[in-house]
C-alpha atoms as a PDB file:
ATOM      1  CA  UNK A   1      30.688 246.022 140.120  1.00  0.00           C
ATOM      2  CA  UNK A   2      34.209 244.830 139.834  1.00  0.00           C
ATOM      3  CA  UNK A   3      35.767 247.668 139.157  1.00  0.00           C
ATOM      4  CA  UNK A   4      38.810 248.572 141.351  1.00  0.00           C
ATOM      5  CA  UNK A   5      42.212 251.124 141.784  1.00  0.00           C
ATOM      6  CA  UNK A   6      45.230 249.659 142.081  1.00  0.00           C
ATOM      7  CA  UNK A   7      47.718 251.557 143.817  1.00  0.00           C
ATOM      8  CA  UNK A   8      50.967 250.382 144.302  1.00  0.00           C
ATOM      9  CA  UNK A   9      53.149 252.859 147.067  1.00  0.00           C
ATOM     10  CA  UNK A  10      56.475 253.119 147.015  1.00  0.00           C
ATOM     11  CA  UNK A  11      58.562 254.920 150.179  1.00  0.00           C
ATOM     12  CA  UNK A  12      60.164 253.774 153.491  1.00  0.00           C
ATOM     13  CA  UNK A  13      59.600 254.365 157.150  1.00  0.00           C
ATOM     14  CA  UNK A  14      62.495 256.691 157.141  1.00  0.00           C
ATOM     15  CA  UNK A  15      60.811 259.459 154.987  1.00  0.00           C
ATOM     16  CA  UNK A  16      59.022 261.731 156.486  1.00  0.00           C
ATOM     17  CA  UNK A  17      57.123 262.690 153.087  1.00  0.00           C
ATOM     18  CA  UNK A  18      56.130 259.116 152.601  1.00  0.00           C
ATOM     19  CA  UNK A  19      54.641 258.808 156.774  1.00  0.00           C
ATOM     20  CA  UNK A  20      52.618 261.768 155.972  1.00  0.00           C
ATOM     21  CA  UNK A  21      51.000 260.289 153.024  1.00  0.00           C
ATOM     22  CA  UNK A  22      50.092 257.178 154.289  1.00  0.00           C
ATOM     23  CA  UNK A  23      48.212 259.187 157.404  1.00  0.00           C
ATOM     24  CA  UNK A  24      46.317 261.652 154.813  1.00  0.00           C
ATOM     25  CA  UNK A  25      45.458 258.507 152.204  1.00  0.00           C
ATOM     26  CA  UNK A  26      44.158 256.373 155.013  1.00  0.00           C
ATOM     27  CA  UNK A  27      40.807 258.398 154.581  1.00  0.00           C
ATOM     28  CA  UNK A  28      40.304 258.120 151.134  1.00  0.00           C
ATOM     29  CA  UNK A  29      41.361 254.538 150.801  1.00  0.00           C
ATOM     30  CA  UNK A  30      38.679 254.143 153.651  1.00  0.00           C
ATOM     31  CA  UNK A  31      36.321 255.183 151.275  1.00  0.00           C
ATOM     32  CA  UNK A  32      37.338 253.358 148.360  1.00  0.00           C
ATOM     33  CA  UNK A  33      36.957 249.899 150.899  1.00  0.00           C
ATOM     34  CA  UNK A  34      36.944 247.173 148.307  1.00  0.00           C
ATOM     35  CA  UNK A  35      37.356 248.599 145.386  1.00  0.00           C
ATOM     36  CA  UNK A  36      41.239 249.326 146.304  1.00  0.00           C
ATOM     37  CA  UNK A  37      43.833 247.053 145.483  1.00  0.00           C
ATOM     38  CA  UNK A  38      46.893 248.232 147.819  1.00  0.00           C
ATOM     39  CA  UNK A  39      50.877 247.014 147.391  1.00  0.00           C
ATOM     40  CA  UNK A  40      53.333 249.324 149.144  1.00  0.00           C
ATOM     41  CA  UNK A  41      57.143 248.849 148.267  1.00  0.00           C
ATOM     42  CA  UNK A  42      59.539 250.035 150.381  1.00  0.00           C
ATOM     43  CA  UNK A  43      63.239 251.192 149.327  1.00  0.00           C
ATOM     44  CA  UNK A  44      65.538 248.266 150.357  1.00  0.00           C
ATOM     45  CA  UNK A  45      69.203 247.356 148.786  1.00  0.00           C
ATOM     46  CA  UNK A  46      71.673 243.985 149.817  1.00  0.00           C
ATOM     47  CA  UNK A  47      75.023 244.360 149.503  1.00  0.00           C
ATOM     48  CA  UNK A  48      78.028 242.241 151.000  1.00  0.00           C
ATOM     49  CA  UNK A  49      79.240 245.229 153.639  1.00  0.00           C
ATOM     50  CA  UNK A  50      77.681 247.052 156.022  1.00  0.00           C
ATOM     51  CA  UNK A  51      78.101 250.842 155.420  1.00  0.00           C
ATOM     52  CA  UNK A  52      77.341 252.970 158.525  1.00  0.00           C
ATOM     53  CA  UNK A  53      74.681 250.580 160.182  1.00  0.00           C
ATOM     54  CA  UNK A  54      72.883 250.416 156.891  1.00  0.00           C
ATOM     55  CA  UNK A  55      71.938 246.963 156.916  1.00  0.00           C
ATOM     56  CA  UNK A  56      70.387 244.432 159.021  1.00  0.00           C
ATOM     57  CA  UNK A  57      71.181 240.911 158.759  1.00  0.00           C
ATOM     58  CA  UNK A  58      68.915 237.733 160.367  1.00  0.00           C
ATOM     59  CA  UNK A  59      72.343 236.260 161.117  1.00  0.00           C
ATOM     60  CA  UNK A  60      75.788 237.618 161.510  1.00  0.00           C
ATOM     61  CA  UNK A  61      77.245 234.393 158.838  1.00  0.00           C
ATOM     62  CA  UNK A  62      74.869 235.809 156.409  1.00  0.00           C
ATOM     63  CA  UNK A  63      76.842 237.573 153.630  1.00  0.00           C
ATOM     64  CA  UNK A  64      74.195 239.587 152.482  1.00  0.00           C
ATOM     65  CA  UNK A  65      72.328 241.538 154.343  1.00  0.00           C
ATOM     66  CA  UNK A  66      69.341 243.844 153.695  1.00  0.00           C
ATOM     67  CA  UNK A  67      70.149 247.957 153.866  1.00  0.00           C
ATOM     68  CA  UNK A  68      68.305 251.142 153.815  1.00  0.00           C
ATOM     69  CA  UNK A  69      69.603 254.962 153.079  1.00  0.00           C
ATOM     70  CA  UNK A  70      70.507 256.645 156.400  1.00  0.00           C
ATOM     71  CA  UNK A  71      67.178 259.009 157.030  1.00  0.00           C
ATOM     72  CA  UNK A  72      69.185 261.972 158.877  1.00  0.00           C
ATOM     73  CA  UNK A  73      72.988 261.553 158.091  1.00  0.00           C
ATOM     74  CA  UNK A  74      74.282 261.884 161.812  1.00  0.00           C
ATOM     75  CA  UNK A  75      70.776 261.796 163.345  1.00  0.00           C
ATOM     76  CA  UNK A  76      70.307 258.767 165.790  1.00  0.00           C
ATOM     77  CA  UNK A  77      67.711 257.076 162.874  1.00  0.00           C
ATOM     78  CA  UNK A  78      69.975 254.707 161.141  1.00  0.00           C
ATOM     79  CA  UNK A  79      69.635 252.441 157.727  1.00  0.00           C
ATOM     80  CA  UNK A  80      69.165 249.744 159.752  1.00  0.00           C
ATOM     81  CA  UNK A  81      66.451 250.913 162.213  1.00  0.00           C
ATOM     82  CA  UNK A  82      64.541 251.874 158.852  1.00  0.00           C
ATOM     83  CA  UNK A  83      64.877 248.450 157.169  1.00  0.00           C
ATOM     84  CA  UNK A  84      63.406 246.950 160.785  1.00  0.00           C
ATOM     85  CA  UNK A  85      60.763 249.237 160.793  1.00  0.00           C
ATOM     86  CA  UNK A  86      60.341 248.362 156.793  1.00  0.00           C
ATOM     87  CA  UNK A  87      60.204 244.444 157.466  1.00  0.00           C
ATOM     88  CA  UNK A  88      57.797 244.904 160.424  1.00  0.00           C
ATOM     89  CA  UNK A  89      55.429 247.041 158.492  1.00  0.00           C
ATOM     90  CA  UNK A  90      54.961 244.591 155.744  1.00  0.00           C
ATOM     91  CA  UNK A  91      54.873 241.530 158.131  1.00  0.00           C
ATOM     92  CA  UNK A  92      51.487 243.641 159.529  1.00  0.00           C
ATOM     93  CA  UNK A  93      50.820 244.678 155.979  1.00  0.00           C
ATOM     94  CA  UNK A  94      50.510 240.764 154.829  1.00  0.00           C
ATOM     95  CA  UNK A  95      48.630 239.714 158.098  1.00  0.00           C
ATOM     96  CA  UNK A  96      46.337 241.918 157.912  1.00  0.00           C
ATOM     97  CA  UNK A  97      45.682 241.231 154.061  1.00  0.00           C
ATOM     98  CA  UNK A  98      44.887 237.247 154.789  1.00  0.00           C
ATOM     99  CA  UNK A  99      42.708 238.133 157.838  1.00  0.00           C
ATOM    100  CA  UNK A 100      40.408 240.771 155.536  1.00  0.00           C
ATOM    101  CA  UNK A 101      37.423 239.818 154.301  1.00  0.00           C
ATOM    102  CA  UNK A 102      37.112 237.094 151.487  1.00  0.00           C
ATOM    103  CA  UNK A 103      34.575 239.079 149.840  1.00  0.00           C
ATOM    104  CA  UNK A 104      37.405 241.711 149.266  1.00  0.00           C
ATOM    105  CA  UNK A 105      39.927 239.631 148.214  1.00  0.00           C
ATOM    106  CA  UNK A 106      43.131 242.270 147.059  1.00  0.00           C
ATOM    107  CA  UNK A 107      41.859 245.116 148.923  1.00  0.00           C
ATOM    108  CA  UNK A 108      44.512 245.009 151.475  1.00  0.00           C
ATOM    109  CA  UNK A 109      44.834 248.666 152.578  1.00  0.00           C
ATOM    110  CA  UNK A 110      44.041 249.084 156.653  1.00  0.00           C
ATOM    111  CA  UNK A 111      44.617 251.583 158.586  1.00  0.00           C
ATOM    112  CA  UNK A 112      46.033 249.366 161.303  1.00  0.00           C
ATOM    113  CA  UNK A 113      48.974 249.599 158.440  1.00  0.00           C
END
């Protein structure tokens, strides 16, 4: 059958709400194996200026840099630490979706993610 779900999840690292429903949904998209088609989309801004450690940058000469909200106003999490954490889930996220299985081509949900 080649019937799937397509979910497409928006959040970012920084929100509690979102880390809590990617450790409950690992289960059921377990279960759903290759009929799940799985795109998260995380919560990511450029502008020219920094803000508050918002941003990171690959290179200071860059003008534009890539920024995330501040996750606990005077907490020690910063924007930036969240748009790291951002990038480095979806370099796993896009590893781990060429290594799966031909046979379930688009079903990129793991929960190595």
């Amino acid at each position: 059958d080649g019937s799937f779900v397509s979910v497409d999840f928006w959040g970012d690292s920084g929100l509690a709400t979102a880390n809590r429903f990617m450790h409950d949904y690992a289960e059921h998209a377990e279960l759903l194996g290759p009929h799940l088609k799985f795109l998260p989309h995380y919560h990511l801004f450029d502008t020219e200026h920094d803000y508050n450690s918002l941003c990171w940058a690959d290179s200071k000469n860059k003008p534009v840099k890539i920024c995330a909200e501040d996750p606990d106003g005077v907490g020690s999490v910063t924007g930036q630490m969240v748009v790291e954490e951002d990038l480095r889930q979806l370099c796993i996220f896009y590893k781990v979706h060429r290594e799966s299985d031909p046979k379930i081509s688009g079903s990129a949900f793991s929960p190595k993610f």
